[in-house]
Protein backbone atom coordinates (compact mmCIF):
# COMPACT_ATOMS: atom_id res chain seq x y z
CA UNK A 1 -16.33 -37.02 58.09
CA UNK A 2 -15.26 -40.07 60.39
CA UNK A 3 -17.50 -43.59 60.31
CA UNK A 4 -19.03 -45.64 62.97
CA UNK A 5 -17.93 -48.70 63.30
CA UNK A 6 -20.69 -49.89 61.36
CA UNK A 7 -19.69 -47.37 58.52
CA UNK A 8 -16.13 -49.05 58.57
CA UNK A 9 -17.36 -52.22 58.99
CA UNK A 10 -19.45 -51.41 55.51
CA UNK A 11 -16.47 -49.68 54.02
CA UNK A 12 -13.79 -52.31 54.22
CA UNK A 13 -14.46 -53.68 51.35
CA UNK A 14 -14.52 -51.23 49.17
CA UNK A 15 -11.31 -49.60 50.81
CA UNK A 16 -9.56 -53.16 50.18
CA UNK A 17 -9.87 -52.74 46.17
CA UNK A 18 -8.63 -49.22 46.90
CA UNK A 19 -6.12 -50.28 48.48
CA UNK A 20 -4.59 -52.90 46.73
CA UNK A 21 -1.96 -52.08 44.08
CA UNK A 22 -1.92 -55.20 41.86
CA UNK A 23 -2.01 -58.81 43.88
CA UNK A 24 -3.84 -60.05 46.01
CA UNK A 25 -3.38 -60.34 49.94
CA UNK A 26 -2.61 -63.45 51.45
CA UNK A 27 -4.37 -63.79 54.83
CA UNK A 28 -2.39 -66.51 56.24
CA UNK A 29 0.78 -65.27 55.69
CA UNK A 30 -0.24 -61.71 56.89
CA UNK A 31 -1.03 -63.32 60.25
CA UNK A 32 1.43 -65.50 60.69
CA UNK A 33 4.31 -62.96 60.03
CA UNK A 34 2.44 -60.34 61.51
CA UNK A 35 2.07 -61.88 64.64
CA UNK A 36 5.76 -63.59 64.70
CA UNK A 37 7.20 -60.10 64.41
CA UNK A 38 4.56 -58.63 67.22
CA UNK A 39 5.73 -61.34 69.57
CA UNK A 40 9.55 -60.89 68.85
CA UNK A 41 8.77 -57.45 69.45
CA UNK A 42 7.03 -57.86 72.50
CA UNK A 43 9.59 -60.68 73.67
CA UNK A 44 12.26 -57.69 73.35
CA UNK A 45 10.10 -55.35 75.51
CA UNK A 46 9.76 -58.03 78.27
CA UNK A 47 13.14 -59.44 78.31
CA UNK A 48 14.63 -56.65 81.03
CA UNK A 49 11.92 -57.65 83.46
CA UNK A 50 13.44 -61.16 84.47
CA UNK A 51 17.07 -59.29 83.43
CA UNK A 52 17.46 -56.42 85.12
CA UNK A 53 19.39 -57.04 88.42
CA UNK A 54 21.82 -58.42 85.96
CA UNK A 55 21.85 -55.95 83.34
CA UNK A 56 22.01 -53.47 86.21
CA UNK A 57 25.03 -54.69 87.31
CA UNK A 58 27.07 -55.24 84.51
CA UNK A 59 25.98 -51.78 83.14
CA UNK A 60 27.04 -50.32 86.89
CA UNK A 61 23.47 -48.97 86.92
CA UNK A 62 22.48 -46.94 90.14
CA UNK A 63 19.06 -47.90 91.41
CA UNK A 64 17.49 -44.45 90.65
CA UNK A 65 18.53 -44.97 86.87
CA UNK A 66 17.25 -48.42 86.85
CA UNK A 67 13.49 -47.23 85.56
CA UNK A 68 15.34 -46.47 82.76
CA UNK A 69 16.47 -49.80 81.69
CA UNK A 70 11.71 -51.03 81.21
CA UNK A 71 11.07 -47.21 80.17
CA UNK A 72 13.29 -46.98 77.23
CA UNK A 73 11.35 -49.52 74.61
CA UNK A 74 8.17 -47.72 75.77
CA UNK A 75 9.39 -44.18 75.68
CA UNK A 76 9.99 -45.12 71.68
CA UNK A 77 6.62 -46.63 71.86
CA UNK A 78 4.89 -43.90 72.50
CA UNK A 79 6.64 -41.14 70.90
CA UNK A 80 6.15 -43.34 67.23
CA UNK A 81 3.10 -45.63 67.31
CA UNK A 82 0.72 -42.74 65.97
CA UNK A 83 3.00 -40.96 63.92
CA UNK A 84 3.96 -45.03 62.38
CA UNK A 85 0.53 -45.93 61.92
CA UNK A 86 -0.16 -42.75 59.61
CA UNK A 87 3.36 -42.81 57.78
CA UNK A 88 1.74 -46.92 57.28
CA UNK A 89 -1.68 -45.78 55.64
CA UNK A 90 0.04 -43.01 53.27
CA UNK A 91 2.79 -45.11 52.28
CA UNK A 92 2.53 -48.41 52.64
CA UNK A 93 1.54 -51.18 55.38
CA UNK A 94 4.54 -53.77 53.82
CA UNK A 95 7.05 -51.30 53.73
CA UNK A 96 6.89 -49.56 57.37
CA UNK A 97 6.03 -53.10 58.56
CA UNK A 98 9.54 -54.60 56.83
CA UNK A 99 11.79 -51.40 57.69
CA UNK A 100 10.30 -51.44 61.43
CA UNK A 101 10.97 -55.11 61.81
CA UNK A 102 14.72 -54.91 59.89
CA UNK A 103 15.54 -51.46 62.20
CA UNK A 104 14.05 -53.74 65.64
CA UNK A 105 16.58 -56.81 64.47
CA UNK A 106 19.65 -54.20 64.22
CA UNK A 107 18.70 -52.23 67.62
CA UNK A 108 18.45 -55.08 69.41
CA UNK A 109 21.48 -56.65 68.29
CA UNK A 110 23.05 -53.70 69.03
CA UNK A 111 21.97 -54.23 72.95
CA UNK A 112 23.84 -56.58 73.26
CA UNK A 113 27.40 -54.59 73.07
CA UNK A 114 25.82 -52.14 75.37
CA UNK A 115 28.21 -50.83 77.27
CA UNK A 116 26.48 -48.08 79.81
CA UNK A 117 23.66 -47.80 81.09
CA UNK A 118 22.95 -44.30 78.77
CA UNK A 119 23.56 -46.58 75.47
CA UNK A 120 22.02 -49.07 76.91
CA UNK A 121 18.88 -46.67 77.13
CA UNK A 122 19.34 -45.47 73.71
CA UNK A 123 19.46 -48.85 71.69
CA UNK A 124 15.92 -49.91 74.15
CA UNK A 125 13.99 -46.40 72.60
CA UNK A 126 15.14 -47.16 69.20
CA UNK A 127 14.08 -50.86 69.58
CA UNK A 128 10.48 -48.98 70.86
CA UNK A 129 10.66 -46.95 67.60
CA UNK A 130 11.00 -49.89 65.31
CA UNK A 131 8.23 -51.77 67.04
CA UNK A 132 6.06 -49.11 66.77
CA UNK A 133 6.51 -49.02 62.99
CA UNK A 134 6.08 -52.71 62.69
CA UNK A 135 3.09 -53.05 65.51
CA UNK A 136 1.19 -49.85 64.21
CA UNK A 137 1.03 -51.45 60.49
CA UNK A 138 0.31 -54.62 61.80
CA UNK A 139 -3.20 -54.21 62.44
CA UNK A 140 -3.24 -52.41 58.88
CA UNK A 141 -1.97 -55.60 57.04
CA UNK A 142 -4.51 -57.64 59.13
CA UNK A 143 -7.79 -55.88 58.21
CA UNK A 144 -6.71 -55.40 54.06
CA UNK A 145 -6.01 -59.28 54.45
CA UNK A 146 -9.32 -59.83 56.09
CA UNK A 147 -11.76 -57.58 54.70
CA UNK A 148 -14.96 -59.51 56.56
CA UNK A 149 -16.25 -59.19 60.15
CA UNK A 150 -15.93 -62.51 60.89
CA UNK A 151 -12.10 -62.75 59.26
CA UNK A 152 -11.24 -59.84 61.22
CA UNK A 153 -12.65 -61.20 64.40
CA UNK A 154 -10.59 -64.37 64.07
CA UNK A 155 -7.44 -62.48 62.98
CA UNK A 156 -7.54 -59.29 65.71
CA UNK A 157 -7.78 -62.57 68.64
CA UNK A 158 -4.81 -64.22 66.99
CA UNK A 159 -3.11 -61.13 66.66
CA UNK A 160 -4.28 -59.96 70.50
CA UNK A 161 -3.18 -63.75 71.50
CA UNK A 162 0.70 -63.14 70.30
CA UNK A 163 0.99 -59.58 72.34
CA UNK A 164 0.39 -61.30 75.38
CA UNK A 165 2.35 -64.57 74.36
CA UNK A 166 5.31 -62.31 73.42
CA UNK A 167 5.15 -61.41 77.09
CA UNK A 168 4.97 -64.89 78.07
CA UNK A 169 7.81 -66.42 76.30
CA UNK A 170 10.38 -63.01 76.68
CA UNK A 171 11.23 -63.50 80.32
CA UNK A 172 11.49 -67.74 79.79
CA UNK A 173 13.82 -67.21 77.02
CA UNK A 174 15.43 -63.86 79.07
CA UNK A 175 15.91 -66.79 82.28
CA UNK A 176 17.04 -69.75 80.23
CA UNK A 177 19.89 -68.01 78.02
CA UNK A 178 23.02 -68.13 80.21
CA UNK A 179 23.57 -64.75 79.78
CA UNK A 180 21.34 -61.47 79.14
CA UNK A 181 23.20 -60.07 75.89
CA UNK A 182 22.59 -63.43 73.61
CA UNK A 183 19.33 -63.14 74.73
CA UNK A 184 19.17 -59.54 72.70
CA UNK A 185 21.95 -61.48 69.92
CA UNK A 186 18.74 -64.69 69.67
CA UNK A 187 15.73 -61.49 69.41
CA UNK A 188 17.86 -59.44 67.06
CA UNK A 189 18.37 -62.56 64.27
CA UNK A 190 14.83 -63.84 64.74
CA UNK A 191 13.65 -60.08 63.96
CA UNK A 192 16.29 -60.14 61.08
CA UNK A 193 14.57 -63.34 59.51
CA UNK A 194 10.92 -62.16 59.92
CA UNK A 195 11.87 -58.99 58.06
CA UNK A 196 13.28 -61.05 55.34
CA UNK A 197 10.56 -63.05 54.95
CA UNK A 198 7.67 -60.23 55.19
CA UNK A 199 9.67 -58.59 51.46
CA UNK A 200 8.21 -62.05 50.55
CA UNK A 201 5.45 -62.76 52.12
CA UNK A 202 3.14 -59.89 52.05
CA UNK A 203 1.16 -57.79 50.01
CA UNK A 204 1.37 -54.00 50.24
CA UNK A 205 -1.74 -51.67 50.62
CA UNK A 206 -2.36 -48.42 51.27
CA UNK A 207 -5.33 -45.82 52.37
CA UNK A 208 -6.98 -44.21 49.27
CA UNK A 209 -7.26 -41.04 51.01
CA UNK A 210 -4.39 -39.50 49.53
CA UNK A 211 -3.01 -36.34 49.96
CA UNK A 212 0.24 -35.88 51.44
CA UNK A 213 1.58 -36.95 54.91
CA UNK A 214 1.05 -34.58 57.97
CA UNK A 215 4.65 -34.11 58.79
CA UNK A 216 3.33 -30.83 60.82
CA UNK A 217 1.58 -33.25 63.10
CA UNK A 218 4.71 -35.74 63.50
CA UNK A 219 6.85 -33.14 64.20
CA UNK A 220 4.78 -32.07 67.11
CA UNK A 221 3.67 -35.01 68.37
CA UNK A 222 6.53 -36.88 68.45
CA UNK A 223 8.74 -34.94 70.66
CA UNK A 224 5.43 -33.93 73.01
CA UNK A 225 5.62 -37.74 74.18
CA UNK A 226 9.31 -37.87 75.02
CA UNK A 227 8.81 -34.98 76.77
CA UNK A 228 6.09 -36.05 78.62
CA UNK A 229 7.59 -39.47 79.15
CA UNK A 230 10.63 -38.39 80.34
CA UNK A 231 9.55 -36.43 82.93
CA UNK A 232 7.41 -39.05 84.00
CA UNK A 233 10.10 -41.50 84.51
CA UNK A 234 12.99 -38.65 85.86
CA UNK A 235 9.52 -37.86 87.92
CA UNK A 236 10.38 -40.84 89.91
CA UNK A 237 13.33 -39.27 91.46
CA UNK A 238 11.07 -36.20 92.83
CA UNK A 239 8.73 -34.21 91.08
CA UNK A 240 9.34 -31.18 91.92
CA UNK A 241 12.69 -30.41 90.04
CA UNK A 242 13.02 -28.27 87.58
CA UNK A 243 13.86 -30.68 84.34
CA UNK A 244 10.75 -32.65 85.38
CA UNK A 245 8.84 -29.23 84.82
CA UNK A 246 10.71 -27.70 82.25
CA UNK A 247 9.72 -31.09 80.31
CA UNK A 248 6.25 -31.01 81.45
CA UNK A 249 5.82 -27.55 80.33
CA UNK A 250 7.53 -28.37 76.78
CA UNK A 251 4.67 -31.66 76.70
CA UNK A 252 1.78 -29.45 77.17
CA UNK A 253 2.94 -26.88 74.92
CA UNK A 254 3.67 -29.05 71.68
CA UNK A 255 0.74 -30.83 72.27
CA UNK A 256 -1.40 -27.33 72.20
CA UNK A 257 0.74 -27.25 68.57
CA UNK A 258 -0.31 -30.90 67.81
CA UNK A 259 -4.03 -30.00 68.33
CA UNK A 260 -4.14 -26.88 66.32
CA UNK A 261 -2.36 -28.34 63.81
CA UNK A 262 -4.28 -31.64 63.19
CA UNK A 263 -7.53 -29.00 62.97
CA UNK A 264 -5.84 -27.43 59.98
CA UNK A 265 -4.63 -30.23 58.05
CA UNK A 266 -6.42 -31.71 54.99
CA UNK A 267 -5.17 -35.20 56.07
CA UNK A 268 -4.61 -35.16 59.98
CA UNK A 269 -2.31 -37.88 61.23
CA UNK A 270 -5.63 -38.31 63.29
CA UNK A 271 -8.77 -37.35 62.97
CA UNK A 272 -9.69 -35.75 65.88
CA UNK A 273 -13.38 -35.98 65.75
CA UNK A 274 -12.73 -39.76 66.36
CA UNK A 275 -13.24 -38.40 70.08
CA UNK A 276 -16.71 -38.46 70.01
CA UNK A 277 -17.13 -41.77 69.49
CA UNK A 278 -17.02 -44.17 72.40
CA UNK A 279 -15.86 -47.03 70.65
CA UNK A 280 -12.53 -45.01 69.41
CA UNK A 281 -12.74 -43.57 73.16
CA UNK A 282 -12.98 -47.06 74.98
CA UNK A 283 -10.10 -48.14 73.06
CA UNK A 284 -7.88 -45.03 73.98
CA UNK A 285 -9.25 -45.19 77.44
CA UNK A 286 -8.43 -48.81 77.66
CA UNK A 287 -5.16 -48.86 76.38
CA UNK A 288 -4.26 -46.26 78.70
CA UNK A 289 -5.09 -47.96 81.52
CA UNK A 290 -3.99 -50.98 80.30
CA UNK A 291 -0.43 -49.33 80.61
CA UNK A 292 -1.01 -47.59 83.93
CA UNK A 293 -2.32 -50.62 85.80
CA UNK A 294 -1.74 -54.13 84.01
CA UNK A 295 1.59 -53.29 82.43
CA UNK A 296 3.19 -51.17 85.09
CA UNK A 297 2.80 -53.57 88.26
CA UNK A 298 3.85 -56.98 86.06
CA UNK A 299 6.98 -54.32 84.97
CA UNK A 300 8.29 -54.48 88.23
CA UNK A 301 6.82 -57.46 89.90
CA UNK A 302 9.47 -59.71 88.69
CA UNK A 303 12.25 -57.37 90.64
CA UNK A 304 10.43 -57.54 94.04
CA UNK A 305 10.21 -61.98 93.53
CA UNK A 306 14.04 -61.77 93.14
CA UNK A 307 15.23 -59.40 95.56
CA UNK A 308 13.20 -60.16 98.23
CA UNK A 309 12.22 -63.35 98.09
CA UNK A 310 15.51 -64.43 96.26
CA UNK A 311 13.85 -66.07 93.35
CA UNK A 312 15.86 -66.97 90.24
CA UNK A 313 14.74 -65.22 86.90
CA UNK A 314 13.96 -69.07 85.69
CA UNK A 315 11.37 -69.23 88.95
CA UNK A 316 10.56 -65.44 88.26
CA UNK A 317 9.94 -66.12 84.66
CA UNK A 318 7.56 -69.57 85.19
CA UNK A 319 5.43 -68.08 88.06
CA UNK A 320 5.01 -65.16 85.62
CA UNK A 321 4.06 -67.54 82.92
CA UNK A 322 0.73 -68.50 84.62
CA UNK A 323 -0.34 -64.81 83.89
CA UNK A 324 0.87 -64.46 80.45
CA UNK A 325 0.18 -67.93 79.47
CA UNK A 326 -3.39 -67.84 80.97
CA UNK A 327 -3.82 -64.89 79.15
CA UNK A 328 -2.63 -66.03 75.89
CA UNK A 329 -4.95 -69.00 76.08
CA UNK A 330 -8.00 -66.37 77.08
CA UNK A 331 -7.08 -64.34 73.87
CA UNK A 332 -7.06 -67.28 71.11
CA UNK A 333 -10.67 -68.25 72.21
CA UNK A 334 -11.79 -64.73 73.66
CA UNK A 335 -13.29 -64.62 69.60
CA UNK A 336 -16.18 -67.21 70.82
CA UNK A 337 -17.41 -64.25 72.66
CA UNK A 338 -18.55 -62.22 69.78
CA UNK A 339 -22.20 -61.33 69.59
CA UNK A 340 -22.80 -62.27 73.32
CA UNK A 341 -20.98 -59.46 75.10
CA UNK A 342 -19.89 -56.52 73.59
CA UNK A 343 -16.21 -55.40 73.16
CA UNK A 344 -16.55 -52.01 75.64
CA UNK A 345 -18.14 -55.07 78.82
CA UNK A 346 -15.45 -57.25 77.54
CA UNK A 347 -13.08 -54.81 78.43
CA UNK A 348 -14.59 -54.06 81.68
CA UNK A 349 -14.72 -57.57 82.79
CA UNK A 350 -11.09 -57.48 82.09
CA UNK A 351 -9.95 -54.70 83.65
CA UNK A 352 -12.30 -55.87 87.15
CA UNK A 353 -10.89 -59.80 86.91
CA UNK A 354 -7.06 -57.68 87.37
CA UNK A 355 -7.93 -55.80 90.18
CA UNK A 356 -9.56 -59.30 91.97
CA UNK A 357 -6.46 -61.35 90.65
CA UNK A 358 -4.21 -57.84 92.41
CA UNK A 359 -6.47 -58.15 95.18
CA UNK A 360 -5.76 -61.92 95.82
CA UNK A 361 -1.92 -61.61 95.67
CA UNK A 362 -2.14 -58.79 98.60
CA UNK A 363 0.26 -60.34 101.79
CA UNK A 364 2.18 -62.71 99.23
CA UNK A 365 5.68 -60.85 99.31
CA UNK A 366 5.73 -60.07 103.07
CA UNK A 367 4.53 -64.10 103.74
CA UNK A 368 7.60 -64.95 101.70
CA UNK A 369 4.89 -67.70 100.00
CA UNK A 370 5.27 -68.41 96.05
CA UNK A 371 1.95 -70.18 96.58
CA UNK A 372 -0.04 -67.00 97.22
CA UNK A 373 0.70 -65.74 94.17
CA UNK A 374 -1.23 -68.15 92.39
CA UNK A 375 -4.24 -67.34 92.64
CA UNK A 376 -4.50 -64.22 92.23
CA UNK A 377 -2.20 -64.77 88.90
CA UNK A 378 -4.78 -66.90 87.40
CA UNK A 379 -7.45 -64.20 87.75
CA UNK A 380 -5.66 -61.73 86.35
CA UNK A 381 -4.48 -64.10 83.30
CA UNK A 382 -7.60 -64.05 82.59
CA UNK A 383 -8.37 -60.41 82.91
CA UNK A 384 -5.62 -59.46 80.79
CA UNK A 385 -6.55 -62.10 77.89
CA UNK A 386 -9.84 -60.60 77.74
CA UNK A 387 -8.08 -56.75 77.12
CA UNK A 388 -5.38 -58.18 74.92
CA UNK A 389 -8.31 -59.61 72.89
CA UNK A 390 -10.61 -56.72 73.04
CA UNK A 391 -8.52 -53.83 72.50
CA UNK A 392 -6.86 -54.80 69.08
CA UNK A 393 -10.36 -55.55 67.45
CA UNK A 394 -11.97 -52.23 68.93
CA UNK A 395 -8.81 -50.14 67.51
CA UNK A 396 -9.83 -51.38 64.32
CA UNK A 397 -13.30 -50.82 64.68
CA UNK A 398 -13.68 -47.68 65.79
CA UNK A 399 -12.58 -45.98 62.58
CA UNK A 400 -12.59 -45.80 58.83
CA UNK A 401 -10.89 -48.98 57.23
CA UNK A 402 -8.61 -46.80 55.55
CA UNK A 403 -7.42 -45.53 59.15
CA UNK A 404 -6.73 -49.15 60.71
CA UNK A 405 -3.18 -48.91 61.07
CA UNK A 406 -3.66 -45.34 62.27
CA UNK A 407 -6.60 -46.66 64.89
CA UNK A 408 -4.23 -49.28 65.87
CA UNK A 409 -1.38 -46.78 66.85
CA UNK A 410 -3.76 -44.28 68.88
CA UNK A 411 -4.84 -47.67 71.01
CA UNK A 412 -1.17 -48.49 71.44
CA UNK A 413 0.33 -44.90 72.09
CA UNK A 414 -1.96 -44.52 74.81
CA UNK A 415 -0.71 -48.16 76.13
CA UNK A 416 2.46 -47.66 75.98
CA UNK A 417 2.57 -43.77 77.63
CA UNK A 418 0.80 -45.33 80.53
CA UNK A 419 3.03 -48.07 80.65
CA UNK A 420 5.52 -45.71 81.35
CA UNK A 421 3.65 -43.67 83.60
CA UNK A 422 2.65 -46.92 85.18
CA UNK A 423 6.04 -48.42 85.81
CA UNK A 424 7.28 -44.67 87.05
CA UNK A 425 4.31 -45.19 89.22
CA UNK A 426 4.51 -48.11 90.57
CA UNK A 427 8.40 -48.29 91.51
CA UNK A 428 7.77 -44.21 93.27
CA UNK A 429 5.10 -46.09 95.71
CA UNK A 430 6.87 -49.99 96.36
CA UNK A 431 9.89 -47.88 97.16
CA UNK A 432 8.80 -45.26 99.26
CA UNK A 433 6.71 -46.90 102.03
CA UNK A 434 8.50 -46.97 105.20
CA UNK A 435 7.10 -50.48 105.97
CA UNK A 436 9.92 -52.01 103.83
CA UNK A 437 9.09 -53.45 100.09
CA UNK A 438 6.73 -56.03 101.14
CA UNK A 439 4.60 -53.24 102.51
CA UNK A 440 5.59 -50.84 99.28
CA UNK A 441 4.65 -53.56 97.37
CA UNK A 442 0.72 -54.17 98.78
CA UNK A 443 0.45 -50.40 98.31
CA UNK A 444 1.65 -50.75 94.36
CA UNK A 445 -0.93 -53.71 94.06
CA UNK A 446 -3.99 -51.86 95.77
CA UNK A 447 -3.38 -49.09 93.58
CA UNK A 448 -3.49 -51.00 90.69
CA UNK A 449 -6.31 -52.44 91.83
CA UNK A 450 -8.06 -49.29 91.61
CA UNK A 451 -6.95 -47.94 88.64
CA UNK A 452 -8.05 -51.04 87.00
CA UNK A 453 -11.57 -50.50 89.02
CA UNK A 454 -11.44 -46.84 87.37
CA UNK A 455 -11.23 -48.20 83.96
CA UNK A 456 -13.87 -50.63 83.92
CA UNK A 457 -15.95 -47.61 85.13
CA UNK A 458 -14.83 -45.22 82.58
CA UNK A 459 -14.97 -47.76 79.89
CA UNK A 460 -18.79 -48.76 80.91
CA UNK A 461 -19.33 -45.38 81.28
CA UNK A 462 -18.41 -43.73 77.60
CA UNK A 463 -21.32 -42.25 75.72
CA UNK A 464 -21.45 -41.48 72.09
CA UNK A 465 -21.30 -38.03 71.45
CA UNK A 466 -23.20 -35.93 68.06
């Protein structure tokens, strides 16, 4: 049996006396910590964009090893966010939530005494695993501290609003740190602290589905994504070699296992009759795209501004700002739209103000003009405030309250895997035009474009299925 989201929304209440063991939750400090440690988490994923011809250098990283450096939080991402939203519904919302932020603050600190560009890799997909645990039972902690529509509505836009300013303030404090390993030393402590605080600050809850955890499905599902992400970033280097296959194949295959075993299992790490609902669908749909288009061309925008146009990371980072910042502003008051358009047109209208904003920038790197980026930076702020609003509330939604941090985790999996594929993506075509990178780079952006065209489509599109 799965629930509409009017079922959940009916459920919630009844699933928050379940679910708490003894005290009460505390709603404000469940959003404030929640979304400190989302941003902090976000502000690590960010931080290489404005870093990386530095990083690169110091780490003597070749430029066909460089996609390594942004794929390396999101290859953790992806392989964990599902599997860390389950593991937070069977045991515990406070306690993944404190280990993932602790294990983020240690990773991260350990970036900083990086010394290759391999380690280097290896501390960025642990610092994806920790935010995953942390950023799956997020959204868990938020709905069991807001048990109403309207609370949740509020909370899911704050919540939204501190993804995208995470983004915003990760390459200003990446730019204005003399050098690029305190910035990971600053991340690491301020992850360190929010931990602490959250053994305070929180109360614990769990699903009342019992039963025990589907380690079956973890065990599958887990390594399926790092095999599927890393052949799409070694992809980028030629897809036709035989790793790049050999890991496809291996992808495929364990998630043929993942399937049959989540048909099997008493308590699936997700329930996969979820896919006939559009509201769960528009949510994995979105956050997919969300990854392949939004995500993947502001990845490895801020490279292009400083090689070719020779901008600093401080001018890389502001110019970027009017994005994230615009979009951080759209989030906090995207809740004002509830009740007049609904969450799947909300994300459509998102999705088509990127590709207008992409669209607009089109000519910008080859004119060698700052100024034509505006624009078209603006629009898409917008765009992306409206997703980073949307998607969060329609994770959470879409399925059974007892299933929010496991809702929240499909969204984000999806996200982050086409991030990934995105960023692969989008460096493959900038790089291999023969009309030099300001011609590579158009391409990247009209192919954004599209894909963000695609989703709106797809999105608008969805039907519920019986």
């Amino acid at each position: 049996m799965t629930a509409t989201p009017a079922t959940a929304a009916q459920a919630q209440a009844a699933t928050a006396r379940a679910a708490r063991p003894g005290s009460p939750p505390r709603p404000g400090a469940t959003l404030a910590l929640t979304s400190a440690a989302t941003a902090v988490a976000l502000m690590t994923y960010t931080a290489p964009i404005v870093t990386l011809p530095a990083t690169a250098a110091a780490l003597h990283t070749p430029l066909s090893a460089q996609a390594w450096l942004l794929n390396g939080t999101p290859l953790g991402l992806a392989a964990l966010l599902l599997v860390a939203g389950s593991l937070a519904d069977d045991y515990g919302r406070r306690r993944i939530f404190v280990w993932g932020t602790l294990s983020l603050g240690i990773t991260t600190a350990l970036s900083a005494l990086a010394t290759d560009t391999w380690l280097f890799t290896l501390t960025r997909i642990a610092q994806g695993a920790a935010s995953a645990a942390l950023l799956a039972s997020s959204l868990g902690l938020i709905v069991h501290a807001f048990p109403t529509a309207a609370g949740r509505l509020k909370a899911t836009g704050v919540w939204g609003a501190f993804v995208t300013g995470g983004i915003a303030v990760g390459p200003l404090l990446a730019a204005g740190i003399p050098h690029w390993r305190a910035v990971y030393g600053v991340l690491g402590a301020a992850a360190l602290v929010i931990a602490l605080l959250g053994t305070r600050g929180l109360t614990e809850s769990k699903s009342p589905r019992g039963g025990r955890p589907d380690f079956a499905g973890a065990a599958t599902f887990g390594p399926a994504l790092v095999s599927l992400v890393a052949a799409l970033t070694l992809g980028r280097d030629g897809w036709l070699r035989a790793p790049v296959w050999l890991l496809l194949g291996a992808g495929v295959v364990l998630l043929a296992g993942f399937v049959l075993v989540e048909r099997r299992s008493a308590t699936p790490m997700i329930d996969l009759s979820l896919l006939r609902h559009r509201g769960f669908l528009a949510s994995s749909v979105g956050g997919l795209f969300t990854g392949l288009a939004v995500i993947g061309l502001f990845s490895f925008l801020p490279a292009v501004l400083q090689r070719v146009l020779g901008m600093s990371a401080m001018q890389t980072a502001l110019l970027t700002l009017l994005w994230a910042g615009l979009a951080f502003a759209v989030a906090l008051q995207a809740r004002r739209l509830a009740g007049r358009v609904p969450t799947r047109v909300q994300l459509a209208i998102g999705f088509a103000l990127h590709a207008v904003g992409v669209v607009t920038m089109l000519g910008a790197v080859d004119a060698g003009s700052t100024a034509r980026f505006v624009p078209g930076m603006l629009i898409a702020g917008v765009g992306s405030g409206l997703l980073n609003a949307a998607l969060p509330l329609l994770a959470v939604e879409s399925v059974p309250a007892a299933r929010a941090a496991m809702g929240s985790g499909a969204q984000q999996t999806l996200r982050y895997i086409g991030s990934c594929a995105g960023v692969s993506l989008t460096i493959a075509v900038a790089t291999s035009s023969s009309g030099g990178p300001a011609h590579g780079t158009d391409i990247a952006m009209v192919v954004s474009a599209v894909l963000a065209l695609v989703a709106a489509v797809a999105v608008l599109g969805l039907r519920e299925r019986s």
